[in-house]
PDB file of N, CA and C in Angstrom:
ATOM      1  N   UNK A   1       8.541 -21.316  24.654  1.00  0.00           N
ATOM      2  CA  UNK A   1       8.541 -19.891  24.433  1.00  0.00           C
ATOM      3  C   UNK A   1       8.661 -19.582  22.941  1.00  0.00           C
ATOM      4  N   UNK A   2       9.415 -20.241  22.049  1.00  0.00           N
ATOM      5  CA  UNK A   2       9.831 -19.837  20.875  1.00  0.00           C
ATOM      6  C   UNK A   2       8.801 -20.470  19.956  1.00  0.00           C
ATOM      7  N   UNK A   3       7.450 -21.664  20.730  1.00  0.00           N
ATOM      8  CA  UNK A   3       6.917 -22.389  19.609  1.00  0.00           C
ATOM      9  C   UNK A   3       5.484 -20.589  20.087  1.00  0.00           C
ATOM     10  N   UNK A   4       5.295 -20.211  21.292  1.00  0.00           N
ATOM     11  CA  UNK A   4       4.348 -19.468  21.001  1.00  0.00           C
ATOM     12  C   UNK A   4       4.682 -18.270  20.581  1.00  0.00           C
ATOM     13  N   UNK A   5       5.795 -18.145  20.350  1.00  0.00           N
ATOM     14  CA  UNK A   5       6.260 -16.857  19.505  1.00  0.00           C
ATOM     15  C   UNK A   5       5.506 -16.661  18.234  1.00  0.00           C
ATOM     16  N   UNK A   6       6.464 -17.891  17.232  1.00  0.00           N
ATOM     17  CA  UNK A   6       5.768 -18.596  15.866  1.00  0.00           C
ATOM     18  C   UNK A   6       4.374 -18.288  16.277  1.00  0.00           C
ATOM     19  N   UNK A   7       3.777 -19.107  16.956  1.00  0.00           N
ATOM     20  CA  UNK A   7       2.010 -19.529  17.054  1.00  0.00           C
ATOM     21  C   UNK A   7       1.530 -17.737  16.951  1.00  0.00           C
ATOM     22  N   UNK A   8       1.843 -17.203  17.893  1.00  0.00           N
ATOM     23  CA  UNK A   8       1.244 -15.264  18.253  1.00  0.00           C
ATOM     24  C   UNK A   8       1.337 -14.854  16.670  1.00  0.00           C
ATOM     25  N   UNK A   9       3.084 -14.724  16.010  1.00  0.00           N
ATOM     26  CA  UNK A   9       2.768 -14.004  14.926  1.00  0.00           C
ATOM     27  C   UNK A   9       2.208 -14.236  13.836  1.00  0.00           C
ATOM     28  N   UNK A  10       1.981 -15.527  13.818  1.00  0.00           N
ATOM     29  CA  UNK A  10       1.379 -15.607  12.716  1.00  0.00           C
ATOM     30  C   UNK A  10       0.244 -15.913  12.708  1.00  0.00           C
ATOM     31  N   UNK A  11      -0.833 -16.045  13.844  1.00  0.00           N
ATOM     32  CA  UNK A  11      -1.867 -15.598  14.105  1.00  0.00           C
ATOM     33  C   UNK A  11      -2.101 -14.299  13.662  1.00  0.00           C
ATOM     34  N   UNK A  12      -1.098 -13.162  13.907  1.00  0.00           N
ATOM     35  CA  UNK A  12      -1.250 -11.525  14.547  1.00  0.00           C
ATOM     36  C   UNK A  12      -0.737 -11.184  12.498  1.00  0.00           C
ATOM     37  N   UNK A  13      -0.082 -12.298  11.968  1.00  0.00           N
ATOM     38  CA  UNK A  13       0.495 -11.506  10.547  1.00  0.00           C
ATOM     39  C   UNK A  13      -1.050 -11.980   9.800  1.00  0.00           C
ATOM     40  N   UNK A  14      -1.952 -13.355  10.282  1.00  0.00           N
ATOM     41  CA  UNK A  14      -2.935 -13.618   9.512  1.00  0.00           C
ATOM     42  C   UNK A  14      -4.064 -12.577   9.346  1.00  0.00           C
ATOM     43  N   UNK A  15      -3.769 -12.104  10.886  1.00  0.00           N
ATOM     44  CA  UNK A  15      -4.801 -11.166  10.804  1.00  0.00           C
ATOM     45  C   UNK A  15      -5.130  -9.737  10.147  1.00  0.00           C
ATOM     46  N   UNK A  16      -3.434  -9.064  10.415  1.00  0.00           N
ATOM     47  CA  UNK A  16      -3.356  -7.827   9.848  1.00  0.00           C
ATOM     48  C   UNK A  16      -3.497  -8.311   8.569  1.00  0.00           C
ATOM     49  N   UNK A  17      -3.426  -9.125   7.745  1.00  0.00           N
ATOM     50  CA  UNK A  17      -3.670  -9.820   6.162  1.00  0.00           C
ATOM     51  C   UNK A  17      -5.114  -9.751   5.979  1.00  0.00           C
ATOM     52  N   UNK A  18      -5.496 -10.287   6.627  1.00  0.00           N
ATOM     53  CA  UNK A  18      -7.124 -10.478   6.036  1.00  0.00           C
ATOM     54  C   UNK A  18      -7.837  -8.865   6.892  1.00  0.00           C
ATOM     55  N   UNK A  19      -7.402  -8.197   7.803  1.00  0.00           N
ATOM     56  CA  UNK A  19      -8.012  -6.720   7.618  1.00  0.00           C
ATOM     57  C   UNK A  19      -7.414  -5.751   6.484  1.00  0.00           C
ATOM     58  N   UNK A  20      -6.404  -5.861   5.733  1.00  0.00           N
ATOM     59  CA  UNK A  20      -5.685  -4.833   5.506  1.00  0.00           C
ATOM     60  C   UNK A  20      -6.016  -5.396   3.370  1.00  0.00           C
ATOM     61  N   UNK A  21      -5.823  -6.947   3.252  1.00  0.00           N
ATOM     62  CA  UNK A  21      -6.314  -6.629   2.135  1.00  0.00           C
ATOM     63  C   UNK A  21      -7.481  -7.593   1.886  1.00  0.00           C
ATOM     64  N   UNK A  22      -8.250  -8.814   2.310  1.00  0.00           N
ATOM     65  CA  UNK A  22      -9.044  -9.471   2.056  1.00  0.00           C
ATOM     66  C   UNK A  22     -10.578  -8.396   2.007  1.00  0.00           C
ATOM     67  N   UNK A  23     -10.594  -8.308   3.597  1.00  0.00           N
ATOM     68  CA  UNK A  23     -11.790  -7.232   3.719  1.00  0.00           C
ATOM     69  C   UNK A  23     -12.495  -6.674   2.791  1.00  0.00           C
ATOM     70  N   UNK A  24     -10.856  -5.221   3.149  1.00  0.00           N
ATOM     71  CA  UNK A  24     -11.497  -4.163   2.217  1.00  0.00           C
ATOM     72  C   UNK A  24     -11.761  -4.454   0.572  1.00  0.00           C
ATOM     73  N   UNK A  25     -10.665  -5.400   0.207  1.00  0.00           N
ATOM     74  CA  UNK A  25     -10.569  -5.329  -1.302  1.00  0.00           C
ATOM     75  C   UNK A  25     -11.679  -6.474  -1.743  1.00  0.00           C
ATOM     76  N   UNK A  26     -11.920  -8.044  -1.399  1.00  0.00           N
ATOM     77  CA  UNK A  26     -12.095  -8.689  -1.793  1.00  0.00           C
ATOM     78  C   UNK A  26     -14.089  -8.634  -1.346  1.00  0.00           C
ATOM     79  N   UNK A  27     -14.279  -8.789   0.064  1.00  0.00           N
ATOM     80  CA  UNK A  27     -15.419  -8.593   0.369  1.00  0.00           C
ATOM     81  C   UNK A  27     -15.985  -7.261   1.202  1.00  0.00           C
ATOM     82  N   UNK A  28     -15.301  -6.233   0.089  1.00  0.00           N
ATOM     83  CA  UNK A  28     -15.991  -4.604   0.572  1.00  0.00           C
ATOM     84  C   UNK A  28     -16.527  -4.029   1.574  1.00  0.00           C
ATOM     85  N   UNK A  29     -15.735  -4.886   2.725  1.00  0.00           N
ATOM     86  CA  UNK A  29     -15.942  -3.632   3.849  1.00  0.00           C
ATOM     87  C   UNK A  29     -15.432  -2.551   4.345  1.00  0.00           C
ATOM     88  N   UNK A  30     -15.204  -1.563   5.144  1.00  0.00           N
ATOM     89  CA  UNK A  30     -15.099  -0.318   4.908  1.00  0.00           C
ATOM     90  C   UNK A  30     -13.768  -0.398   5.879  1.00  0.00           C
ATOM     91  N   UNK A  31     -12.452   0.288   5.477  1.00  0.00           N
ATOM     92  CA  UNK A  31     -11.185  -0.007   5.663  1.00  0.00           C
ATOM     93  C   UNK A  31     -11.360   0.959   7.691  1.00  0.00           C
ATOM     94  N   UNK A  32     -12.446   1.334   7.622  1.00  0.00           N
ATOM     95  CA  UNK A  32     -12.498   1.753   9.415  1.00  0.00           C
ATOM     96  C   UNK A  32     -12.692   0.673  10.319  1.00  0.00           C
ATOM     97  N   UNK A  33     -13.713  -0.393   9.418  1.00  0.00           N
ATOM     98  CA  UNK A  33     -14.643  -1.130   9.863  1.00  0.00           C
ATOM     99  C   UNK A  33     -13.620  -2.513  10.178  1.00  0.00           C
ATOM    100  N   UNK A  34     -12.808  -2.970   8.970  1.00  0.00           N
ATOM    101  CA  UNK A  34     -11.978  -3.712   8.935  1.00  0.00           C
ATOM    102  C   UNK A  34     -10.424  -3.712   9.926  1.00  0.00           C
ATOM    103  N   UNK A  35      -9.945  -2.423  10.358  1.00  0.00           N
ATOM    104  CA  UNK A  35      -9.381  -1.764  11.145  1.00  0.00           C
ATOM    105  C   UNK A  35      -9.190  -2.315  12.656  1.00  0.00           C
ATOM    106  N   UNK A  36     -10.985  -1.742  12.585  1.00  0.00           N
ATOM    107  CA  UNK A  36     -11.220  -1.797  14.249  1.00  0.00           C
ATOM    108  C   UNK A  36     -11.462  -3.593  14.270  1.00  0.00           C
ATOM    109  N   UNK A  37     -12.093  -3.905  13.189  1.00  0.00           N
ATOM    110  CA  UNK A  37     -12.209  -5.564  13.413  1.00  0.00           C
ATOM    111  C   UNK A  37     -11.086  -6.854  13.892  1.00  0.00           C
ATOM    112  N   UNK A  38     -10.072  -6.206  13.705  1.00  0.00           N
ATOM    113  CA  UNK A  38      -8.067  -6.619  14.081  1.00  0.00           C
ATOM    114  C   UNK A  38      -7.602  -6.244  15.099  1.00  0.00           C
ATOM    115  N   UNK A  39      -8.067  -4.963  15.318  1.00  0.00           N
ATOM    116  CA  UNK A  39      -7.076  -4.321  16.487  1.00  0.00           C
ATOM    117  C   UNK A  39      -7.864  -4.926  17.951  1.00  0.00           C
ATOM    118  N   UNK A  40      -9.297  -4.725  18.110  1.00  0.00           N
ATOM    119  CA  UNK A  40      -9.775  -4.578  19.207  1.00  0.00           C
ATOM    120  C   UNK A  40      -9.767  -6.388  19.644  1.00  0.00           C
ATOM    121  N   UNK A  41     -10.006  -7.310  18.868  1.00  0.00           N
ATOM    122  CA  UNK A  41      -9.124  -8.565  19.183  1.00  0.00           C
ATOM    123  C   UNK A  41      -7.779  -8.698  19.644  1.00  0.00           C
ATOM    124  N   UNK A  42      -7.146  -8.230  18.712  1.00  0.00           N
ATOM    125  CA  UNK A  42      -5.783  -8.355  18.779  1.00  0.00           C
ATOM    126  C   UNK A  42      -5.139  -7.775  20.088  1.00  0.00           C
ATOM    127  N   UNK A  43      -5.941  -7.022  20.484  1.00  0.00           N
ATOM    128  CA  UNK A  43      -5.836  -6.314  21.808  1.00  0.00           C
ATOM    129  C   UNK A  43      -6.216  -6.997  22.572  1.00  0.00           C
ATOM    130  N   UNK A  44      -7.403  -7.182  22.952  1.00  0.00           N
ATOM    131  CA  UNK A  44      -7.823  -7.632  23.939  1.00  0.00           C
ATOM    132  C   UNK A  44      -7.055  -9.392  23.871  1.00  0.00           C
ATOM    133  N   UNK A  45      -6.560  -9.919  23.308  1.00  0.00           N
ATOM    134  CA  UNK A  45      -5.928 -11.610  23.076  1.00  0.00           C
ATOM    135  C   UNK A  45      -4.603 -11.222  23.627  1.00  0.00           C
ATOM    136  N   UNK A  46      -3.607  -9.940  23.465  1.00  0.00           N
ATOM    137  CA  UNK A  46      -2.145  -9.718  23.991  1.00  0.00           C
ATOM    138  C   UNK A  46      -2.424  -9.310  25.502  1.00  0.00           C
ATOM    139  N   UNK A  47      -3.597  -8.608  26.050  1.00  0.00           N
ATOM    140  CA  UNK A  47      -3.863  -8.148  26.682  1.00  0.00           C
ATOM    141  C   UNK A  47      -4.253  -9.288  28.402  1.00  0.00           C
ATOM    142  N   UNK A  48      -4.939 -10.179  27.589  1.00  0.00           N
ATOM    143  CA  UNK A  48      -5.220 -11.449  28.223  1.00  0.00           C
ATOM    144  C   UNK A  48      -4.262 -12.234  28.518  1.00  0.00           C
ATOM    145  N   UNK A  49      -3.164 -12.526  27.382  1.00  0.00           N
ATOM    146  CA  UNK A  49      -2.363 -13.312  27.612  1.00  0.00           C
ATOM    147  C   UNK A  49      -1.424 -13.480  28.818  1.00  0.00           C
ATOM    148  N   UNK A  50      -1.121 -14.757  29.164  1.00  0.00           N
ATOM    149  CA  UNK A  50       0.166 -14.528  30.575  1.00  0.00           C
ATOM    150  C   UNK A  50       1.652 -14.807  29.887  1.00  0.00           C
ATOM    151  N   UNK A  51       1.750 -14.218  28.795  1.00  0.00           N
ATOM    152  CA  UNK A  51       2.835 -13.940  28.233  1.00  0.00           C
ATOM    153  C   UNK A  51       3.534 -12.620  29.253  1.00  0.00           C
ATOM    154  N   UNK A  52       4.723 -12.304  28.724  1.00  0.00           N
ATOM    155  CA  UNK A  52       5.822 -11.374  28.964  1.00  0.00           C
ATOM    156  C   UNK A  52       5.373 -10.500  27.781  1.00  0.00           C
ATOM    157  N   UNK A  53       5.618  -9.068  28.042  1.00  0.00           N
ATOM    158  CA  UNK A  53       5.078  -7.589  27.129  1.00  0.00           C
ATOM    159  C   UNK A  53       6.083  -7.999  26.647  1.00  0.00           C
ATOM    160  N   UNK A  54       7.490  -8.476  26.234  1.00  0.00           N
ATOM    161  CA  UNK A  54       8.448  -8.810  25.328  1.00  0.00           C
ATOM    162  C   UNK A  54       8.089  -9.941  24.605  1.00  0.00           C
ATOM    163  N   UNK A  55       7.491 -10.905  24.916  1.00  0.00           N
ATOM    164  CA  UNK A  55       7.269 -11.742  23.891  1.00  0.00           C
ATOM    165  C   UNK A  55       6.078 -11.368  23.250  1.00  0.00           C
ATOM    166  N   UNK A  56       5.205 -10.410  23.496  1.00  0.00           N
ATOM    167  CA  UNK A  56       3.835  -9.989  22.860  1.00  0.00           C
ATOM    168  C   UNK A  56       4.346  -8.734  21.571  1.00  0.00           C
ATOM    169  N   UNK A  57       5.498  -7.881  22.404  1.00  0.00           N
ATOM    170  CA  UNK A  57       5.915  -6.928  21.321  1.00  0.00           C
ATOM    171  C   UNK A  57       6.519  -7.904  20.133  1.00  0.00           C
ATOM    172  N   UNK A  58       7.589  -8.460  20.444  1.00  0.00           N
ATOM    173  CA  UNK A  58       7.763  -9.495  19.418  1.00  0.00           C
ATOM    174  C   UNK A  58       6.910 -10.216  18.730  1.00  0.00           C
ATOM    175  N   UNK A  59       6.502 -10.659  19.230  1.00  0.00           N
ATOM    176  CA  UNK A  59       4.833 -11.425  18.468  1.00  0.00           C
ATOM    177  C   UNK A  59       4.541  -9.880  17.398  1.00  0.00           C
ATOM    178  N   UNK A  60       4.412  -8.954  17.919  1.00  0.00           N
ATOM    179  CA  UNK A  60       3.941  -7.891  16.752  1.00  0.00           C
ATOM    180  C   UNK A  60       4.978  -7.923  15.742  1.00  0.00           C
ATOM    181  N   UNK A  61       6.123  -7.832  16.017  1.00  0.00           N
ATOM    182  CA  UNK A  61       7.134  -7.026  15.393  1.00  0.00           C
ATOM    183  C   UNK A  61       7.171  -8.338  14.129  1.00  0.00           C
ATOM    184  N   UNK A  62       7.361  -9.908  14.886  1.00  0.00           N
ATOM    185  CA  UNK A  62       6.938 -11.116  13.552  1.00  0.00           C
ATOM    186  C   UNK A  62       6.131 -10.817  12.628  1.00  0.00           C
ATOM    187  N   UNK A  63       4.730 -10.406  13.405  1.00  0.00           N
ATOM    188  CA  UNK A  63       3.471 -10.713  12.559  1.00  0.00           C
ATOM    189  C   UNK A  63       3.424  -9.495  11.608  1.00  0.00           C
ATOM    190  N   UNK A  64       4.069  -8.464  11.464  1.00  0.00           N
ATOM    191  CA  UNK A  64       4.178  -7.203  10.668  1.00  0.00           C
ATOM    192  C   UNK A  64       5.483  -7.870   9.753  1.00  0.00           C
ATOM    193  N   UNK A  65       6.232  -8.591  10.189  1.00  0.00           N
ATOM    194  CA  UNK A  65       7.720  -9.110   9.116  1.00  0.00           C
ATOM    195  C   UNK A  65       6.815 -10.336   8.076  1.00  0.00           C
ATOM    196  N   UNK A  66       6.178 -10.832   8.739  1.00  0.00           N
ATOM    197  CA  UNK A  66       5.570 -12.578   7.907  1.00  0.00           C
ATOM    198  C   UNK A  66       4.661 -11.280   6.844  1.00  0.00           C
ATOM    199  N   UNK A  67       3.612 -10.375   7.299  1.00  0.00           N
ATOM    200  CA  UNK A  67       2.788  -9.949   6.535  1.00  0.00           C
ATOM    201  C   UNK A  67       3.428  -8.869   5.270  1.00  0.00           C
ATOM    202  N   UNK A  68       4.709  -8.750   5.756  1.00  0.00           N
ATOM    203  CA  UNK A  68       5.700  -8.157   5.023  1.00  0.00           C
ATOM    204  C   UNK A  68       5.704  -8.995   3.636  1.00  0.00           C
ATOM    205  N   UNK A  69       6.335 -10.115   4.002  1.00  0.00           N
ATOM    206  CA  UNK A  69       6.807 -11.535   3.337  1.00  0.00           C
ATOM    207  C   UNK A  69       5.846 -12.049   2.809  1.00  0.00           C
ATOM    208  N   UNK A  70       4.208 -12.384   3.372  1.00  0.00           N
ATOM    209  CA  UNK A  70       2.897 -12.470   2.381  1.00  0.00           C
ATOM    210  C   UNK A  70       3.038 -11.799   1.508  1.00  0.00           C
ATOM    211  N   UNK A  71       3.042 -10.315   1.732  1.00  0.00           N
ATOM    212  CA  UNK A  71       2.868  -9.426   0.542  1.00  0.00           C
ATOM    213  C   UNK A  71       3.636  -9.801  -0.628  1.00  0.00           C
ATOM    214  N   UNK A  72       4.838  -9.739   0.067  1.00  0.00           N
ATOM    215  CA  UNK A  72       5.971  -9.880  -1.399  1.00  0.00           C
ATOM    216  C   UNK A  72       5.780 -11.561  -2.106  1.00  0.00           C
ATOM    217  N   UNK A  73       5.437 -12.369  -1.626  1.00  0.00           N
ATOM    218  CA  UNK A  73       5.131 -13.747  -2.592  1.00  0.00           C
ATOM    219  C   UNK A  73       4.028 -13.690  -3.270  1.00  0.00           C
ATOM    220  N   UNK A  74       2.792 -13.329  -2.202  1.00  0.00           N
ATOM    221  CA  UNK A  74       1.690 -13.883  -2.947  1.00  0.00           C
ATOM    222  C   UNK A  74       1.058 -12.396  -3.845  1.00  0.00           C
ATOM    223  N   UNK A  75       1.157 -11.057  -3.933  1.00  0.00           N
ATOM    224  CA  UNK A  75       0.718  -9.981  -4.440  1.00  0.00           C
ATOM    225  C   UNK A  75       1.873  -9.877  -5.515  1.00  0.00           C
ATOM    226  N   UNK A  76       3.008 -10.216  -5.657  1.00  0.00           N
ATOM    227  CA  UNK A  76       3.760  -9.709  -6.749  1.00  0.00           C
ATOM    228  C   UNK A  76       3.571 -10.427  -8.054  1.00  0.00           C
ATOM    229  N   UNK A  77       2.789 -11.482  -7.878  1.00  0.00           N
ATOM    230  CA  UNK A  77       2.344 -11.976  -9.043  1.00  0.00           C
ATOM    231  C   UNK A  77       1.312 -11.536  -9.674  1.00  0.00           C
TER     232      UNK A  77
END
């Protein structure tokens, strides 16, 4: 339970990372486009899963803390 915790969020923190700044900033796609390109996966993969809606909310709540923690190492330089 606790190794697919790890495994979900940081799948779910890689992703909100590469829609939120790779995309738009690095290879210019359009921050709607990049958006819907995260969520409607990301949905449909929690959605599928035979996880517990508690370990999937968690899985979010990680993958928004790790992408937290990306930000602050690798952008403050």
């Amino acid at each position: 339970m606790f190794k697919t915790l790890i495994r979900n969020s940081l799948i779910l923190a890689l992703g909100f990372y590469l829609s939120i700044y790779v995309l738009p900033e690095i290879l210019h796609v359009n921050e709607t486009v990049s958006k819907y390109l995260l969520m409607i996966p990301a949905f449909i993969w929690i959605v599928r899963s035979n996880n517990r809606w508690l370990l999937n909310m968690a899985s979010i709540i990680l993958g928004f803390l790790e992408l937290a923690i990306f930000f602050l190492i690798f952008e403050s330089f």
